[in-house]
N, C-alpha and C. Protein backbone atom coordinates (compact mmCIF):
# COMPACT_ATOMS: atom_id res chain seq x y z
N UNK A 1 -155.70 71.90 88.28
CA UNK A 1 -157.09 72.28 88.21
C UNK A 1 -157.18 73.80 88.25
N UNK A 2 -158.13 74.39 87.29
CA UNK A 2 -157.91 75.63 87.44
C UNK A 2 -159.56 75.88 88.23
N UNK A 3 -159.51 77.29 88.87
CA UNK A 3 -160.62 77.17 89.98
C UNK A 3 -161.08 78.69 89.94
N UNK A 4 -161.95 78.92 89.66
CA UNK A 4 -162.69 80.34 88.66
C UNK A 4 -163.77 80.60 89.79
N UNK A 5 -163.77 82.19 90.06
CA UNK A 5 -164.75 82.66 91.16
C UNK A 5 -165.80 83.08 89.74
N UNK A 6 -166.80 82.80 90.00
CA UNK A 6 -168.34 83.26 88.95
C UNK A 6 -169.18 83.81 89.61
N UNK A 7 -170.69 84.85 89.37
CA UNK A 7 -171.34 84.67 90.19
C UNK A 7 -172.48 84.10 89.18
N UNK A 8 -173.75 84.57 89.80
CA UNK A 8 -174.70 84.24 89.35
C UNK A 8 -175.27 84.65 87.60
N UNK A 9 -175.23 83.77 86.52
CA UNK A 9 -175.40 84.47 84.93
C UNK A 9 -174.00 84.83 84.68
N UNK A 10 -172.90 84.73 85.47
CA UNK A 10 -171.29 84.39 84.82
C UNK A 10 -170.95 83.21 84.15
N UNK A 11 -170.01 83.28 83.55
CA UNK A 11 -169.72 82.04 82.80
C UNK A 11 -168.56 81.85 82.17
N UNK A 12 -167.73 80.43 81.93
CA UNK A 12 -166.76 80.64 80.92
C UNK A 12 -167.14 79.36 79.81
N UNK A 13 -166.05 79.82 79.00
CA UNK A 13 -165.41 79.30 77.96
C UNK A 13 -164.66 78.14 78.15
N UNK A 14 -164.94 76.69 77.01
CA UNK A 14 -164.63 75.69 77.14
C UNK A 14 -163.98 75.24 75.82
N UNK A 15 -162.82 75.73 75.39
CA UNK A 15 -162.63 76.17 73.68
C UNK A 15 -163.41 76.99 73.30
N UNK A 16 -163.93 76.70 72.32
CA UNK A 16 -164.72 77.70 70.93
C UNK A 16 -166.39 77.94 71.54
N UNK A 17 -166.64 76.61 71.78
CA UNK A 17 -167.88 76.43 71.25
C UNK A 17 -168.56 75.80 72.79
N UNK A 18 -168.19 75.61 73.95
CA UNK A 18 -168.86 74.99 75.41
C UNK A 18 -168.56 76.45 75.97
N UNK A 19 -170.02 76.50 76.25
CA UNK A 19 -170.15 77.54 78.01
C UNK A 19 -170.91 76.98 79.24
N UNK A 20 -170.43 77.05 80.21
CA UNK A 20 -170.47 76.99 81.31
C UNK A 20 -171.13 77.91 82.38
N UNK A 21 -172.63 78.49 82.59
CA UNK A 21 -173.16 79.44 82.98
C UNK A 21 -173.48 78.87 84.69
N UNK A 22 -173.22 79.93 85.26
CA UNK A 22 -173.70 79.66 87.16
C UNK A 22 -175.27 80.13 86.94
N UNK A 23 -176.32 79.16 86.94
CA UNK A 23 -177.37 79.70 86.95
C UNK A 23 -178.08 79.99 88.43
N UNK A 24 -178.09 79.30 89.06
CA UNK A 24 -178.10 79.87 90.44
C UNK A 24 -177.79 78.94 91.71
N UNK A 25 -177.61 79.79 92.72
CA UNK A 25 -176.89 79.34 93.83
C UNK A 25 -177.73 79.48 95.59
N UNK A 26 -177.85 78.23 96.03
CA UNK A 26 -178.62 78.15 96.92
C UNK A 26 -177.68 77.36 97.70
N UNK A 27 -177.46 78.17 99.17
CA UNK A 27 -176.23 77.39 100.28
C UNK A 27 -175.49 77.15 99.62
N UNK A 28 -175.20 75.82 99.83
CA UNK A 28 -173.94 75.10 99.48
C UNK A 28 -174.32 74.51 98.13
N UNK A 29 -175.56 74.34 97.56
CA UNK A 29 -175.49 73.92 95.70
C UNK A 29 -175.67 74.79 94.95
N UNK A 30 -174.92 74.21 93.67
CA UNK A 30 -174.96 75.39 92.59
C UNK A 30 -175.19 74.69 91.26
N UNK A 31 -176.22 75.56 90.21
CA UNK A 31 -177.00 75.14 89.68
C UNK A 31 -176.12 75.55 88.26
N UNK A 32 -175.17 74.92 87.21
CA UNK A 32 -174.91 75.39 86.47
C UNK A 32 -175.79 74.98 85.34
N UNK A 33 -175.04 75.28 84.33
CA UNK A 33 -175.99 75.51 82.92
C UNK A 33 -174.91 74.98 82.05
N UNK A 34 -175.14 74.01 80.77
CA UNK A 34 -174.28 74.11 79.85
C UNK A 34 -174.23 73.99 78.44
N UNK A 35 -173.84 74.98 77.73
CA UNK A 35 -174.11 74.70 76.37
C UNK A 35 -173.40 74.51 75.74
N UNK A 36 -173.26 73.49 74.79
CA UNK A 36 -172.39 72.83 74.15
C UNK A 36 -173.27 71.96 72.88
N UNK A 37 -171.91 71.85 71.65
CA UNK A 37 -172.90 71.18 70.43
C UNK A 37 -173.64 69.87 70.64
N UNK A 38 -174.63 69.53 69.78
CA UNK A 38 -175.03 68.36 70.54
C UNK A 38 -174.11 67.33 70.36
N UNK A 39 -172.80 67.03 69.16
CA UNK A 39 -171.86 66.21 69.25
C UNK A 39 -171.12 65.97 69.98
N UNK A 40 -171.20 66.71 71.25
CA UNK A 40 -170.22 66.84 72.34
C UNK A 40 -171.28 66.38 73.87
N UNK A 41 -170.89 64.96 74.76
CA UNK A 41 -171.35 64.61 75.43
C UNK A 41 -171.33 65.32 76.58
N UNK A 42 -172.16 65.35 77.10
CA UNK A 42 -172.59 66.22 78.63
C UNK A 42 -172.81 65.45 79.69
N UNK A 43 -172.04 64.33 80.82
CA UNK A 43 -172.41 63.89 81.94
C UNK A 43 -172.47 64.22 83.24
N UNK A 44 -172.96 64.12 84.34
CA UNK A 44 -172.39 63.83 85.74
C UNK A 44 -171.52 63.02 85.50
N UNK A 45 -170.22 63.20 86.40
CA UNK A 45 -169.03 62.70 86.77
C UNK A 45 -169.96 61.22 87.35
N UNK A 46 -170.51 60.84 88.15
CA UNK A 46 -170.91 59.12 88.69
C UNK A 46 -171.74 58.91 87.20
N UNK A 47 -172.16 59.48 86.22
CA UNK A 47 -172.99 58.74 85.34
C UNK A 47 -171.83 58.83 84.25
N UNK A 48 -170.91 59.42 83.94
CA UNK A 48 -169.75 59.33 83.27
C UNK A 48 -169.05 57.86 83.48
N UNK A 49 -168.99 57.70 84.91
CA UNK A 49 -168.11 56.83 85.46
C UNK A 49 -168.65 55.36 85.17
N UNK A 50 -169.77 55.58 85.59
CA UNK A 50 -171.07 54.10 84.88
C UNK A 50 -171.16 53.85 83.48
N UNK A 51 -171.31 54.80 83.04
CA UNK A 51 -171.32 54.25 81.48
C UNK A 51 -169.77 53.94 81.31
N UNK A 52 -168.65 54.28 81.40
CA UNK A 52 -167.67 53.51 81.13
C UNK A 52 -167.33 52.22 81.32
N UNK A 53 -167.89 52.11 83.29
CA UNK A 53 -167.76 50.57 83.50
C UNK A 53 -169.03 49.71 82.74
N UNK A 54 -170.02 50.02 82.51
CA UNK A 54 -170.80 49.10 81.57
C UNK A 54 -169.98 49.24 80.12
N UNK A 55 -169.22 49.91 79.68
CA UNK A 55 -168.92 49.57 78.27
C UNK A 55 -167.76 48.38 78.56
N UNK A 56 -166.95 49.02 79.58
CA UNK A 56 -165.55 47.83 80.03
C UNK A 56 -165.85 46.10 79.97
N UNK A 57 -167.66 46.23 81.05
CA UNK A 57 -168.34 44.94 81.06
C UNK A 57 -168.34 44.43 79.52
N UNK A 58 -168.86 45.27 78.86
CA UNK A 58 -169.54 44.61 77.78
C UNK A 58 -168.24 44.10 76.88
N UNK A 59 -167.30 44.76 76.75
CA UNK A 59 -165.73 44.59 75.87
C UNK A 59 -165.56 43.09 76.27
N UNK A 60 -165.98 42.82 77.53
CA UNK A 60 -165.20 41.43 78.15
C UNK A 60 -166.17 40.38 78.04
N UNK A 61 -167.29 40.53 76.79
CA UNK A 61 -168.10 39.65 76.46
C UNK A 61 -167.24 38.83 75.97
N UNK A 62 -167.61 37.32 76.21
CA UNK A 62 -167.21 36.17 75.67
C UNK A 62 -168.26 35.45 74.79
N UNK A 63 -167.63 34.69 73.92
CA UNK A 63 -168.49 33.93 72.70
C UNK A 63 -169.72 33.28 73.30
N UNK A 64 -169.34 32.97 74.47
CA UNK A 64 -170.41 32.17 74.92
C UNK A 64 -171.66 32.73 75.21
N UNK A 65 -171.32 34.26 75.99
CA UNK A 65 -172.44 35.09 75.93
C UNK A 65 -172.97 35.40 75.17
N UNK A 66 -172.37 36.20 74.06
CA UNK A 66 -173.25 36.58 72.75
C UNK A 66 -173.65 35.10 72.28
N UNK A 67 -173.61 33.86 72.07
CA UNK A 67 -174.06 32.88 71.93
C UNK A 67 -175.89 32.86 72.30
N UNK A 68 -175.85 33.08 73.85
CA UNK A 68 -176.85 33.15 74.64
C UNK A 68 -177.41 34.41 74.37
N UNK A 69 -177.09 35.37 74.10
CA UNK A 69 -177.93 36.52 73.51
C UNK A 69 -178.54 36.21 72.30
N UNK A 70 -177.89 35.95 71.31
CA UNK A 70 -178.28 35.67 69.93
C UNK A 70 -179.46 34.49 69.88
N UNK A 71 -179.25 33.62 70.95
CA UNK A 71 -180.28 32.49 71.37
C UNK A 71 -181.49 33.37 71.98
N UNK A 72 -181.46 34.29 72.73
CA UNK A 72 -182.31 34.75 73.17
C UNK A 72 -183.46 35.82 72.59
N UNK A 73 -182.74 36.47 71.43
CA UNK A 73 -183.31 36.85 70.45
C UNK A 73 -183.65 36.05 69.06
N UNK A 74 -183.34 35.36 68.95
CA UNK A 74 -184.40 34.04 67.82
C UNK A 74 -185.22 34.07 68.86
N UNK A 75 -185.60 34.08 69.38
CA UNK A 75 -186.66 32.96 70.76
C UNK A 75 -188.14 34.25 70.55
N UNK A 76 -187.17 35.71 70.42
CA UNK A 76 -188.69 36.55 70.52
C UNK A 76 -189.37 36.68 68.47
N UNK A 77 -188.58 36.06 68.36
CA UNK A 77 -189.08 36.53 66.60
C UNK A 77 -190.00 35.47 66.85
């Protein structure tokens, strides 16, 4: 892990094209900033972590489920 002192309106480089700005700092939280293309996803680490395990869930759909989905959508037409 590399571990970078910034202060406040410092920033780095994430390749070419992601920056990483300290926008401001109060106690112990710190408020960054990030810009990056919009093709390039931007999470919190716990909302990173959630959307993976809901995709894992969904991979381990069985016939039977999408069965019951597909039943469940005829039902609203």
């Amino acid at each position: 892990m590399l571990v970078l002192a910034r202060r406040i309106n410092e920033s780095i480089m994430i390749g070419d094209d992601i920056e990483v700005v300290v926008v401001d700092i109060k106690g112990d939280q710190i408020k960054l900033g990030i810009r990056a293309p919009r093709s390039v996803s931007v999470h919190r680490a716990e909302i990173f972590k959630e959307i993976q395990d809901q995709n894992k869930k969904a991979m381990q759909s069985t016939p039977q489920s999408l069965d019951k989905l597909k039943n469940l959508l005829e039902k609203k037409k």
